[in-house]
PDB file of N, CA and C in Angstrom:
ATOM      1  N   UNK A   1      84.849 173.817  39.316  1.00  0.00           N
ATOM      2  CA  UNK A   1      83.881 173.238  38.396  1.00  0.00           C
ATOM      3  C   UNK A   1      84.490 172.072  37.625  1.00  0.00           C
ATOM      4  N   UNK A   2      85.620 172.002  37.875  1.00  0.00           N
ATOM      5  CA  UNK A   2      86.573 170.682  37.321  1.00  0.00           C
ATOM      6  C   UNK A   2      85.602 169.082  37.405  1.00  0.00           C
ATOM      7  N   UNK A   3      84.899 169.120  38.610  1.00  0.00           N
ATOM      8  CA  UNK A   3      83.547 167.954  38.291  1.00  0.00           C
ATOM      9  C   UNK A   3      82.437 168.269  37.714  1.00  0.00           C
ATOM     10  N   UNK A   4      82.148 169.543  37.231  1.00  0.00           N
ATOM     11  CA  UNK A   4      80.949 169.478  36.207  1.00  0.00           C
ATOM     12  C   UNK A   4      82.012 169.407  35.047  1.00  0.00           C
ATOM     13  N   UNK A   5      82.795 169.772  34.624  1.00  0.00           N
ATOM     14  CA  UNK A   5      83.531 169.467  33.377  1.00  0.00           C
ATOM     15  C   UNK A   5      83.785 167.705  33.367  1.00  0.00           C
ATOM     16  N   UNK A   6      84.172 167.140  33.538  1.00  0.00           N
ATOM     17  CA  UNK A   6      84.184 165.896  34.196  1.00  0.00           C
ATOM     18  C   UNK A   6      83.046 164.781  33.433  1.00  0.00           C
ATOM     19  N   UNK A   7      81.717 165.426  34.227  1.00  0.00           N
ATOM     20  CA  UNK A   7      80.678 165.120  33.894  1.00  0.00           C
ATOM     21  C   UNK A   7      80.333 164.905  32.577  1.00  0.00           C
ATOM     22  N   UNK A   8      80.344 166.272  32.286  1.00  0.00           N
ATOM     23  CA  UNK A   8      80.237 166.652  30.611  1.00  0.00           C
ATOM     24  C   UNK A   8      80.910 166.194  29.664  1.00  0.00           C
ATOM     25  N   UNK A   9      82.491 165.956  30.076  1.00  0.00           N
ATOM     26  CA  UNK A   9      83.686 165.016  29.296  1.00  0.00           C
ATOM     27  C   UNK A   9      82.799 163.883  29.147  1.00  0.00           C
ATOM     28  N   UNK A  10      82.430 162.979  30.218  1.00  0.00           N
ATOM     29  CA  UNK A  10      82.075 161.774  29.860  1.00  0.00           C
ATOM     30  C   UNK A  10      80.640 161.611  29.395  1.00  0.00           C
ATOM     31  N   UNK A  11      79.921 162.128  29.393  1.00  0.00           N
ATOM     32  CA  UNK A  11      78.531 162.354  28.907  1.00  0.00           C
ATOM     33  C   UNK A  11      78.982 162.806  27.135  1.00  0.00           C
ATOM     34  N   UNK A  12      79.811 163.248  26.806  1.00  0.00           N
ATOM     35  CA  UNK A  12      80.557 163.391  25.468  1.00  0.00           C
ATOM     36  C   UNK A  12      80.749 162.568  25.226  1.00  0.00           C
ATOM     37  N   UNK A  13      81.871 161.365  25.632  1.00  0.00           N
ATOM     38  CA  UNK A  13      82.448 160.804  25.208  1.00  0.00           C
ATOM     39  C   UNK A  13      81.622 159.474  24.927  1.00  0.00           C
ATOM     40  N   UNK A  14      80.380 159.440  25.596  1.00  0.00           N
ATOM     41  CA  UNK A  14      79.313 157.900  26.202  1.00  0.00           C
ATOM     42  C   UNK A  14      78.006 158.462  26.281  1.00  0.00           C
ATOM     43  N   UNK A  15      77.300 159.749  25.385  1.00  0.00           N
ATOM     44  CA  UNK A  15      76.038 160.038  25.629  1.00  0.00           C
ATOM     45  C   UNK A  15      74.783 158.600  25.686  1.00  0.00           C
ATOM     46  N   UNK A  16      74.798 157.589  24.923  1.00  0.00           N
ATOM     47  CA  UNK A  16      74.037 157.018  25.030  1.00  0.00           C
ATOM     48  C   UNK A  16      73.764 156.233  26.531  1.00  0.00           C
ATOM     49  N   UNK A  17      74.923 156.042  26.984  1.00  0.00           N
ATOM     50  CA  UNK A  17      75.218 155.324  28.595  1.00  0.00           C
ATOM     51  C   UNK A  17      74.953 156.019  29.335  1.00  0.00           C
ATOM     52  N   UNK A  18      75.157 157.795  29.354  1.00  0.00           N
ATOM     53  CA  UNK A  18      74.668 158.462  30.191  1.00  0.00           C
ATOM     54  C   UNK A  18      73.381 159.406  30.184  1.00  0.00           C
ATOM     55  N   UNK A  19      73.121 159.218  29.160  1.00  0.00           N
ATOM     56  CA  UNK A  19      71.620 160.060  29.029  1.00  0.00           C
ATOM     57  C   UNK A  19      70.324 159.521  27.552  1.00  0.00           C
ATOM     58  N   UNK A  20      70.735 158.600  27.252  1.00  0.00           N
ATOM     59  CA  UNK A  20      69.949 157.450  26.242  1.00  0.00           C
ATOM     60  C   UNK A  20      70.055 157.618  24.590  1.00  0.00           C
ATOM     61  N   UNK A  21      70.578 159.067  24.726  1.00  0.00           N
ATOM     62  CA  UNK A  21      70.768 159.555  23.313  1.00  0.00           C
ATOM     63  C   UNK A  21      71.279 160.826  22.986  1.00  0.00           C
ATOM     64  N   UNK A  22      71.996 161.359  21.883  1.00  0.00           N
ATOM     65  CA  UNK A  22      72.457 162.218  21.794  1.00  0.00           C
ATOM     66  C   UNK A  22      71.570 163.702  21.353  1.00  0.00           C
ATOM     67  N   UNK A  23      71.325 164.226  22.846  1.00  0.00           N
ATOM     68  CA  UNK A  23      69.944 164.786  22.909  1.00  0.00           C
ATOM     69  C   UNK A  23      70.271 165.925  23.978  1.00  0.00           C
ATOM     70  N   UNK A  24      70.166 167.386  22.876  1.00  0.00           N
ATOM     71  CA  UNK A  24      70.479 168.753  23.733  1.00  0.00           C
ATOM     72  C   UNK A  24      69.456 168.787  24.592  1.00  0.00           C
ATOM     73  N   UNK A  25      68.432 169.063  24.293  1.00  0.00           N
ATOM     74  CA  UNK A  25      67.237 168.572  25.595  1.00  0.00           C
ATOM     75  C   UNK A  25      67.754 168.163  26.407  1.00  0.00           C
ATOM     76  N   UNK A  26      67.951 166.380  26.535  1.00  0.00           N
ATOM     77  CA  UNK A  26      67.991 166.139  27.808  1.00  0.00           C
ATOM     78  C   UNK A  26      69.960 166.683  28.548  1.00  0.00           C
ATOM     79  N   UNK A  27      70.096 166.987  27.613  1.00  0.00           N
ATOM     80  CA  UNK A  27      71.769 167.284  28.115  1.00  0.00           C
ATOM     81  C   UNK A  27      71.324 169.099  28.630  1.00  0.00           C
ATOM     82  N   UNK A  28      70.543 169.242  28.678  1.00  0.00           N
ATOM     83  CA  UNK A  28      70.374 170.556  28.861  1.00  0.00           C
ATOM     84  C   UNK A  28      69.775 170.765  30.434  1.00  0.00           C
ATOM     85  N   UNK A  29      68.642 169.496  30.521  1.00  0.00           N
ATOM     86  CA  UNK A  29      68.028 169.246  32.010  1.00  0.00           C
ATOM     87  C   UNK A  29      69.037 168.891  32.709  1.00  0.00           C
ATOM     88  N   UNK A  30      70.173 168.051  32.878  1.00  0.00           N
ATOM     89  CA  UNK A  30      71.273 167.537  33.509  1.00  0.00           C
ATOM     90  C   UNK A  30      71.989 168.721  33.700  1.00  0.00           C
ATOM     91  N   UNK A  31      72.181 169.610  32.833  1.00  0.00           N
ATOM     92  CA  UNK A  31      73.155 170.798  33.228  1.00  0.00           C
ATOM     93  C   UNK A  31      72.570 171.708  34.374  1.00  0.00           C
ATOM     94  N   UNK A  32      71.341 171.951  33.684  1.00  0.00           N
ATOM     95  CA  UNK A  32      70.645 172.826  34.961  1.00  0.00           C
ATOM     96  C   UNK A  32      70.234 172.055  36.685  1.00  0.00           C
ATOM     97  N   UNK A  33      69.804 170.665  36.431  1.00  0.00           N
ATOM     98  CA  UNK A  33      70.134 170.152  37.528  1.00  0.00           C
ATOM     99  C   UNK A  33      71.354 170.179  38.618  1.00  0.00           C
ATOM    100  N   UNK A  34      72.468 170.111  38.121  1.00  0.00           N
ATOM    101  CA  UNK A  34      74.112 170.156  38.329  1.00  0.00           C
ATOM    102  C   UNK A  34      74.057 171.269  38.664  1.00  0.00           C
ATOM    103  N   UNK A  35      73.635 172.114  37.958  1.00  0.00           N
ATOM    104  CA  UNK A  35      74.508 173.690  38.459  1.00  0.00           C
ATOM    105  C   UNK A  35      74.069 174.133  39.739  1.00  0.00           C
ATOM    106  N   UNK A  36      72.534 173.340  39.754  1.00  0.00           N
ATOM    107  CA  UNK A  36      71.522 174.209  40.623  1.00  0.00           C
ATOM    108  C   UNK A  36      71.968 173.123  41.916  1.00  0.00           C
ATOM    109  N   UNK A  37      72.664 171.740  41.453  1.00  0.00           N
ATOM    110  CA  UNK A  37      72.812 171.241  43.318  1.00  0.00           C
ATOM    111  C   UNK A  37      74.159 172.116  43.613  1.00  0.00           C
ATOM    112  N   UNK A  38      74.546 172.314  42.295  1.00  0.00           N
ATOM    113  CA  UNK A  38      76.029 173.136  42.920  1.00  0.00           C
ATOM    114  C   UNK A  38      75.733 174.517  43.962  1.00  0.00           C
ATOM    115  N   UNK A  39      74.869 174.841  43.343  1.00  0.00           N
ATOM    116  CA  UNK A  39      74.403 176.524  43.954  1.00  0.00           C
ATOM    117  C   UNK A  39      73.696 176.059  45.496  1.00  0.00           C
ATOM    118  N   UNK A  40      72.939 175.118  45.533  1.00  0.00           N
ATOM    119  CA  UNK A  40      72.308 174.652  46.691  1.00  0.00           C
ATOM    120  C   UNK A  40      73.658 174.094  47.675  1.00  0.00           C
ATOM    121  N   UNK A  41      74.987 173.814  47.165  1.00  0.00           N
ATOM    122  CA  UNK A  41      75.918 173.668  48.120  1.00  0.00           C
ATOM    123  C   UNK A  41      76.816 175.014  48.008  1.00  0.00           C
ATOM    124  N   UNK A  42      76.673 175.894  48.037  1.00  0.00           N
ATOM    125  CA  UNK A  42      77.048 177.655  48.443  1.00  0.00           C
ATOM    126  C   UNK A  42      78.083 177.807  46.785  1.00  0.00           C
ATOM    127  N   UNK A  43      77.883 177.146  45.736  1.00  0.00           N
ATOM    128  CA  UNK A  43      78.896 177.445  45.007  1.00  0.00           C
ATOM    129  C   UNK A  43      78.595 178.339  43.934  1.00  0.00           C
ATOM    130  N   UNK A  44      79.252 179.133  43.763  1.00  0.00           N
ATOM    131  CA  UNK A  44      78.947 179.694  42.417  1.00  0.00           C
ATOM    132  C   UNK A  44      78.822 179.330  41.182  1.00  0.00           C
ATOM    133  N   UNK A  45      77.896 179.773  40.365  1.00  0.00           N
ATOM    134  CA  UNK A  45      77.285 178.582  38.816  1.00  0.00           C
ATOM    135  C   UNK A  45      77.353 179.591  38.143  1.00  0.00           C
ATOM    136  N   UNK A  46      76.373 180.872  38.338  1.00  0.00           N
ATOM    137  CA  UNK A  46      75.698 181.639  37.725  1.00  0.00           C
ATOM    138  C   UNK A  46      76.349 181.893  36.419  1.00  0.00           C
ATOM    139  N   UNK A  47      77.920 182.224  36.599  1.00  0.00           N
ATOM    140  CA  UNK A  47      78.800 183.022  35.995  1.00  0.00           C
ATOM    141  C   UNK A  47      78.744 181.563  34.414  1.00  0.00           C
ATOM    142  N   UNK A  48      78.964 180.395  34.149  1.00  0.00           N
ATOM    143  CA  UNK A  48      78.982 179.489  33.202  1.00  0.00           C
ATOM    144  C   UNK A  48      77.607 179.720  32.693  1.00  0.00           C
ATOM    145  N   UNK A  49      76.382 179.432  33.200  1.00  0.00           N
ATOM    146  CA  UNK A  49      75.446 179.453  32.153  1.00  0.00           C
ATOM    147  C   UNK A  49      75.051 181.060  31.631  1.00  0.00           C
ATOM    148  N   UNK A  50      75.456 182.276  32.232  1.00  0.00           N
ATOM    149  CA  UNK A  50      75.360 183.537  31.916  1.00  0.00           C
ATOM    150  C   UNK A  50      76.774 183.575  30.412  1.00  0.00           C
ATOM    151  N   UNK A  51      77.721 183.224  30.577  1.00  0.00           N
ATOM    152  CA  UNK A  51      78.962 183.401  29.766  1.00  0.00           C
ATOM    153  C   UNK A  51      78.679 182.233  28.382  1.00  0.00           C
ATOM    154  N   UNK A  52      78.391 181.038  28.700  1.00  0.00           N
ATOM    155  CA  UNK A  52      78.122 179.992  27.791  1.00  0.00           C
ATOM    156  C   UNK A  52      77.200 181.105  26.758  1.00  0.00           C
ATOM    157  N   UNK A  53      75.869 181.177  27.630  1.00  0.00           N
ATOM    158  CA  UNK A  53      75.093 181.852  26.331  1.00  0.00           C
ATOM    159  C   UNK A  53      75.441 183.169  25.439  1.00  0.00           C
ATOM    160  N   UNK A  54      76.296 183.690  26.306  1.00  0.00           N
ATOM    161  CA  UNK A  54      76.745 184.849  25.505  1.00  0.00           C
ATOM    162  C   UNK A  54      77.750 184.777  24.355  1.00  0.00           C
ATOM    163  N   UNK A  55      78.388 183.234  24.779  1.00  0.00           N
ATOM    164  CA  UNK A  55      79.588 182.800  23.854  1.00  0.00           C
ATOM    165  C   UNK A  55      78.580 182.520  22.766  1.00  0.00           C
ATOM    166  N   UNK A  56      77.610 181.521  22.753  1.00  0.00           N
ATOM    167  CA  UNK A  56      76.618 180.851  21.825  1.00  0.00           C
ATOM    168  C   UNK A  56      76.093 182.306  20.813  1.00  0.00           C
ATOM    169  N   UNK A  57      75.741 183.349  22.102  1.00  0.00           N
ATOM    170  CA  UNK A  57      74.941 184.536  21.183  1.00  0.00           C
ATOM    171  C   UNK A  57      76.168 184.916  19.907  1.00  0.00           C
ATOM    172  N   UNK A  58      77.457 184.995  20.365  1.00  0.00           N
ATOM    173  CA  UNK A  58      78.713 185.903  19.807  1.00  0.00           C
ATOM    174  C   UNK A  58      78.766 185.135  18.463  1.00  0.00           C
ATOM    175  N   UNK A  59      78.660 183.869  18.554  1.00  0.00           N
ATOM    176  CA  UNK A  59      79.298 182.732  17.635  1.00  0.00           C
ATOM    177  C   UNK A  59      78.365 182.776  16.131  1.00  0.00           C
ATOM    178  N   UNK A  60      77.000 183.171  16.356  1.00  0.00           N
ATOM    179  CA  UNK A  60      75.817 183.641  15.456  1.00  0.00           C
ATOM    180  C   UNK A  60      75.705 184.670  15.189  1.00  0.00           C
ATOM    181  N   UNK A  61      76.842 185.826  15.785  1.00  0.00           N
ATOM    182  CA  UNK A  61      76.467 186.801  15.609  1.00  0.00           C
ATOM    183  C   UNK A  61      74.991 187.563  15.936  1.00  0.00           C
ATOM    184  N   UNK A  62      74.681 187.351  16.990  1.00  0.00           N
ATOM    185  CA  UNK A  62      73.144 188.060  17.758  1.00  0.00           C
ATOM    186  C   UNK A  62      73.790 188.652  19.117  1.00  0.00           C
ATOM    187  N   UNK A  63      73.065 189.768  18.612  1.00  0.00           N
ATOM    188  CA  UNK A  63      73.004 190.632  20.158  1.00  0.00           C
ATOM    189  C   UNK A  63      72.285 189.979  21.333  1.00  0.00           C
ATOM    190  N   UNK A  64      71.060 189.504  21.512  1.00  0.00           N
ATOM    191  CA  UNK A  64      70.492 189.608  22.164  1.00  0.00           C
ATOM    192  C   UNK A  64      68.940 187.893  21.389  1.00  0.00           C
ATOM    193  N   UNK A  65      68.749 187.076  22.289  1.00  0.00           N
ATOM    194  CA  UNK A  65      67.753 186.267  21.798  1.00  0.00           C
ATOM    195  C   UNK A  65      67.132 186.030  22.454  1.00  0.00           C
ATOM    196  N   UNK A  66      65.458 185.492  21.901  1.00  0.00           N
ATOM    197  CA  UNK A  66      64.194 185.515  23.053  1.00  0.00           C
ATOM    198  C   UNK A  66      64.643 183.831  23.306  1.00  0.00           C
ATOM    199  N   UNK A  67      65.192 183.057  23.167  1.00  0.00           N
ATOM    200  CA  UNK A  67      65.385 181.777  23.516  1.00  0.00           C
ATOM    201  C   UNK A  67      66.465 181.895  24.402  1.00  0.00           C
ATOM    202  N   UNK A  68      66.930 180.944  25.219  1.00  0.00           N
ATOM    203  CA  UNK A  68      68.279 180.427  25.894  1.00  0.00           C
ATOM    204  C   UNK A  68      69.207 179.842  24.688  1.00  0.00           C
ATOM    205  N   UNK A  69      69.983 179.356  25.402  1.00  0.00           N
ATOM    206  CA  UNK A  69      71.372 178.839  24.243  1.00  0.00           C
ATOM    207  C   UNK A  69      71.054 177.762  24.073  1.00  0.00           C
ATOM    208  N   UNK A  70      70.341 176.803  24.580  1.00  0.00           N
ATOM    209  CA  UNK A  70      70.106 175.474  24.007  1.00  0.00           C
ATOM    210  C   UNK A  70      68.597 175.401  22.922  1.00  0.00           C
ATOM    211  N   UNK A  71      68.148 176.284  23.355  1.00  0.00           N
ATOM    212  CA  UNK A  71      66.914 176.322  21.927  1.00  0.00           C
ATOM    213  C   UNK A  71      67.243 176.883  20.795  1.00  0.00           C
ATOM    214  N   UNK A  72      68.287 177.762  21.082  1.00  0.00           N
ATOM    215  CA  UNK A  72      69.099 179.222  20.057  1.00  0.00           C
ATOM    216  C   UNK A  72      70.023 177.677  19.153  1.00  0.00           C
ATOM    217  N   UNK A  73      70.853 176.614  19.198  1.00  0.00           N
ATOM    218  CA  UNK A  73      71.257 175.269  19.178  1.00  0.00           C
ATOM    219  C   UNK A  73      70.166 174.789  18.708  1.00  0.00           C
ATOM    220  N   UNK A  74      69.147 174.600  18.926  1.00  0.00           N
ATOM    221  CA  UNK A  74      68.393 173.082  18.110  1.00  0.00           C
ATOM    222  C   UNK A  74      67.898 174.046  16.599  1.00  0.00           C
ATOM    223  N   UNK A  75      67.405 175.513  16.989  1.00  0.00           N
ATOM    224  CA  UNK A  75      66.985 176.384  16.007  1.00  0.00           C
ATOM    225  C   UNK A  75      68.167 176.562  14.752  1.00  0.00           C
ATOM    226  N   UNK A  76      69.605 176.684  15.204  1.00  0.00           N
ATOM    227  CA  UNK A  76      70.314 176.606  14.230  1.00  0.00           C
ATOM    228  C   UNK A  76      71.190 175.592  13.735  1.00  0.00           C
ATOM    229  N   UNK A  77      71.035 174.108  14.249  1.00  0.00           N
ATOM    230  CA  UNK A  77      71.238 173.382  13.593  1.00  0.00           C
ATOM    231  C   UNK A  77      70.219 172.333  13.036  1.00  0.00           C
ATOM    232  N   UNK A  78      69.161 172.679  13.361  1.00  0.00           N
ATOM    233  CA  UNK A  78      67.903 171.936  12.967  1.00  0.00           C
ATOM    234  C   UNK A  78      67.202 171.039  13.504  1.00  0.00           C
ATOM    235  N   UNK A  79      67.659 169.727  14.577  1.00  0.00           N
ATOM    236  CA  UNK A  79      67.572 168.706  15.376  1.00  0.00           C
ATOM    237  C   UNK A  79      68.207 168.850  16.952  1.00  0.00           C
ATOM    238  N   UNK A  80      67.719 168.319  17.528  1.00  0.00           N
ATOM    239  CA  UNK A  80      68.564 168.088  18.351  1.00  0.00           C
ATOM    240  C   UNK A  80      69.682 167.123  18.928  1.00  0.00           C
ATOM    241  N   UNK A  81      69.982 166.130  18.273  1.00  0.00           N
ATOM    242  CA  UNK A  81      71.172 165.607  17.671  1.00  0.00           C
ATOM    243  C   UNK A  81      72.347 166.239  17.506  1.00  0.00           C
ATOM    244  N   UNK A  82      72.376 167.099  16.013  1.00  0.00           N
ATOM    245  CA  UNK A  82      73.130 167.993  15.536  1.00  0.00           C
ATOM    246  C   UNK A  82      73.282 169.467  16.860  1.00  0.00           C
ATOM    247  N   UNK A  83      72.580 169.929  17.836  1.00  0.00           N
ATOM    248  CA  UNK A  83      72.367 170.536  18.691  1.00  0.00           C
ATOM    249  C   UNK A  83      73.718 170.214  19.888  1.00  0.00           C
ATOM    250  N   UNK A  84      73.660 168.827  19.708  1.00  0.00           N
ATOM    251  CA  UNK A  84      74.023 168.395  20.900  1.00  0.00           C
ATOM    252  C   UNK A  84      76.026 168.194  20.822  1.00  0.00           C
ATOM    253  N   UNK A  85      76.017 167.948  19.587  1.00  0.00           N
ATOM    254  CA  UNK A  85      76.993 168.188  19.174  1.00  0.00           C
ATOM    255  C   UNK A  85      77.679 169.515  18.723  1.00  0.00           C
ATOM    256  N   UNK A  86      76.786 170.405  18.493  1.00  0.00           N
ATOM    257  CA  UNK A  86      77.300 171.815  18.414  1.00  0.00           C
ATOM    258  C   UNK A  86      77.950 172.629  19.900  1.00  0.00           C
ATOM    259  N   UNK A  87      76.828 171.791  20.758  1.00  0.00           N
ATOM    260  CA  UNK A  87      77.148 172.671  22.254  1.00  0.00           C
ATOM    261  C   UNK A  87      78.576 171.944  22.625  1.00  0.00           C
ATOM    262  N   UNK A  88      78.725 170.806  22.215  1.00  0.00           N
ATOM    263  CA  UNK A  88      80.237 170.849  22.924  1.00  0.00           C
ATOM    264  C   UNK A  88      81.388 171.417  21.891  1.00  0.00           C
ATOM    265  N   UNK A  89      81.174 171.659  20.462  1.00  0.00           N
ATOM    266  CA  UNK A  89      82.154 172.203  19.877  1.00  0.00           C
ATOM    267  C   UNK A  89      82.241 173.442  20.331  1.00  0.00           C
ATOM    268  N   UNK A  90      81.154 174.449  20.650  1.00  0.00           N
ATOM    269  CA  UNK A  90      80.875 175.573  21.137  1.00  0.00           C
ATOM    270  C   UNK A  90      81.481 175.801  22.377  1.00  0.00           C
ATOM    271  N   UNK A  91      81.012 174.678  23.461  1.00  0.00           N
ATOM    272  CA  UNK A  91      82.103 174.795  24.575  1.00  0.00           C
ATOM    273  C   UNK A  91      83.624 174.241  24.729  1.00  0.00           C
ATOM    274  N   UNK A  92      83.865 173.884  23.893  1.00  0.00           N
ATOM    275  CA  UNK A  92      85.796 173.468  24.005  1.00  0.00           C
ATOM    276  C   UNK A  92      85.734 175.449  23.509  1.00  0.00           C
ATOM    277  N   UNK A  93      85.291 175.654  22.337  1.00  0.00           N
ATOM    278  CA  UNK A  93      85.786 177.389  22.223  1.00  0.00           C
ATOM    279  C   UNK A  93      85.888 178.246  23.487  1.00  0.00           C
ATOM    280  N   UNK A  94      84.209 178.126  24.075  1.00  0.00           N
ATOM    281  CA  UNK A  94      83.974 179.101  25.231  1.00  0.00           C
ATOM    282  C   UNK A  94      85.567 178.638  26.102  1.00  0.00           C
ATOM    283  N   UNK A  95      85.561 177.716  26.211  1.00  0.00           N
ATOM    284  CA  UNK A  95      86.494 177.083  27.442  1.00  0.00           C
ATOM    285  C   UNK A  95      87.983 177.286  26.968  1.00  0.00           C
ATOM    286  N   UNK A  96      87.999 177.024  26.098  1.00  0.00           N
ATOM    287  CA  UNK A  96      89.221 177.622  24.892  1.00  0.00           C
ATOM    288  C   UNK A  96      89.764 179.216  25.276  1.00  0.00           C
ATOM    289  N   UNK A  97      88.805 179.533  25.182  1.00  0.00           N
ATOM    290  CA  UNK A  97      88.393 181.313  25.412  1.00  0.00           C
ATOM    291  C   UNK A  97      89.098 181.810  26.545  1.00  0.00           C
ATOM    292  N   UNK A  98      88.107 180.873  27.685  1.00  0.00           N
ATOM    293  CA  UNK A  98      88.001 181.509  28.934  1.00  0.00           C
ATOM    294  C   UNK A  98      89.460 180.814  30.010  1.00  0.00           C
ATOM    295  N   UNK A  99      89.627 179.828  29.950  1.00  0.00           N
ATOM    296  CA  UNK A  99      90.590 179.071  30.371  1.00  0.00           C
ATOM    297  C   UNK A  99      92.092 178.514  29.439  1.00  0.00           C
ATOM    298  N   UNK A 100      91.771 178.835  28.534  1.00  0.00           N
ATOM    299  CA  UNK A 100      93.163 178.186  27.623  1.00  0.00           C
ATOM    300  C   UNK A 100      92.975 176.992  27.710  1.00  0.00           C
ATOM    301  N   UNK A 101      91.749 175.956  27.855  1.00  0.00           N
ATOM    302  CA  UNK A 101      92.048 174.567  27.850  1.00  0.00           C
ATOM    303  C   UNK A 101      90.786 174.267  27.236  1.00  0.00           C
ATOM    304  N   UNK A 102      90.987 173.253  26.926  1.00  0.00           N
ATOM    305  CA  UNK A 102      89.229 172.329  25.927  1.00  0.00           C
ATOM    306  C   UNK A 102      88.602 171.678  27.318  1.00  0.00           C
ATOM    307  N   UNK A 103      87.413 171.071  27.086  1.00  0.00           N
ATOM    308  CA  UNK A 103      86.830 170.181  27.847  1.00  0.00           C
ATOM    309  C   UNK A 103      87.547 168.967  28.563  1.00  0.00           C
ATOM    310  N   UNK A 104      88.161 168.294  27.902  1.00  0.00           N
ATOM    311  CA  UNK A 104      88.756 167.277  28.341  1.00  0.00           C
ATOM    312  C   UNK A 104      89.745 167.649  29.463  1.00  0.00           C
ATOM    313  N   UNK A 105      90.728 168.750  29.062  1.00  0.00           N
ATOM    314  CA  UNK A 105      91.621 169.306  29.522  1.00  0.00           C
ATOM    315  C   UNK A 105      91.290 169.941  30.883  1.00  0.00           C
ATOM    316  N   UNK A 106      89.665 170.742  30.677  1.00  0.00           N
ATOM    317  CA  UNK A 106      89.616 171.408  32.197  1.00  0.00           C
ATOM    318  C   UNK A 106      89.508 170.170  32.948  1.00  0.00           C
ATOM    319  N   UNK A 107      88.692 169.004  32.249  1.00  0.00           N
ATOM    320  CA  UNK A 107      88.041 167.560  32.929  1.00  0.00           C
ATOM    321  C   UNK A 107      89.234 167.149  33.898  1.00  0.00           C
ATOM    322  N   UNK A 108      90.667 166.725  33.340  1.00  0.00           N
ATOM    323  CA  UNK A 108      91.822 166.322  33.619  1.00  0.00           C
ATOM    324  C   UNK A 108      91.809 164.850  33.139  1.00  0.00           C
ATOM    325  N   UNK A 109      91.275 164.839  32.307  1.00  0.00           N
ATOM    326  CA  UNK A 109      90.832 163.349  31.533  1.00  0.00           C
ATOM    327  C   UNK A 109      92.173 163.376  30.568  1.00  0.00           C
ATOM    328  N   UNK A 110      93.209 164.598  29.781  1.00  0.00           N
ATOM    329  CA  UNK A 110      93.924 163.808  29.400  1.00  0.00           C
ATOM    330  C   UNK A 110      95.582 163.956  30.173  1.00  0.00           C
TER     331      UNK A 110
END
């Protein structure tokens, strides 16, 4: 998954160049697009957007939410702006967590 991290590094680093604005929405359609050509080429995805949200649920302290992790994000930071920026502080942790490395780091960007 080192090229969906990749992706995401630079979509961080240049949201307006790569998606028009700093916008969990649309950073949210791009993810599910990605994962799903990944899965359409025999790869396994499932396991990141199942673990992401559970990291997101842990971090609020909720068992269990009728939203996904990117609405559970615009609901607790108010915008989606502020959303969009939460999900990657949220994922350097998850990734932090799960790998011992931040975003950039799984990316190989530094």
């Amino acid at each position: 998954m080192n090229g969906f991290y990749l992706e995401l590094a630079l979509i961080r680093e240049k949201p307006s160049m790569y998606q028009g604005e700093d916008s969990l929405e649309l950073l949210h359609i791009f993810i599910l697009g990605y994962i799903c050509a990944l899965s359409y080429n025999g790869q396994d995805t499932d396991r990141f957007l199942i673990q992401y949200h559970n990291y997101v649920l842990a971090h609020y302290r909720l068992e269990v939410a009728a939203q996904g992790w990117s609405n559970l994000l615009v609901e607790k930071t108010g915008n989606n702006k502020e959303a969009f920026q939460m999900f990657f502080i949220l994922l350097d942790g998850y990734l932090m967590e799960t790998t011992g490395r931040n975003l950039e780091e799984n990316a190989h960007l530094e």
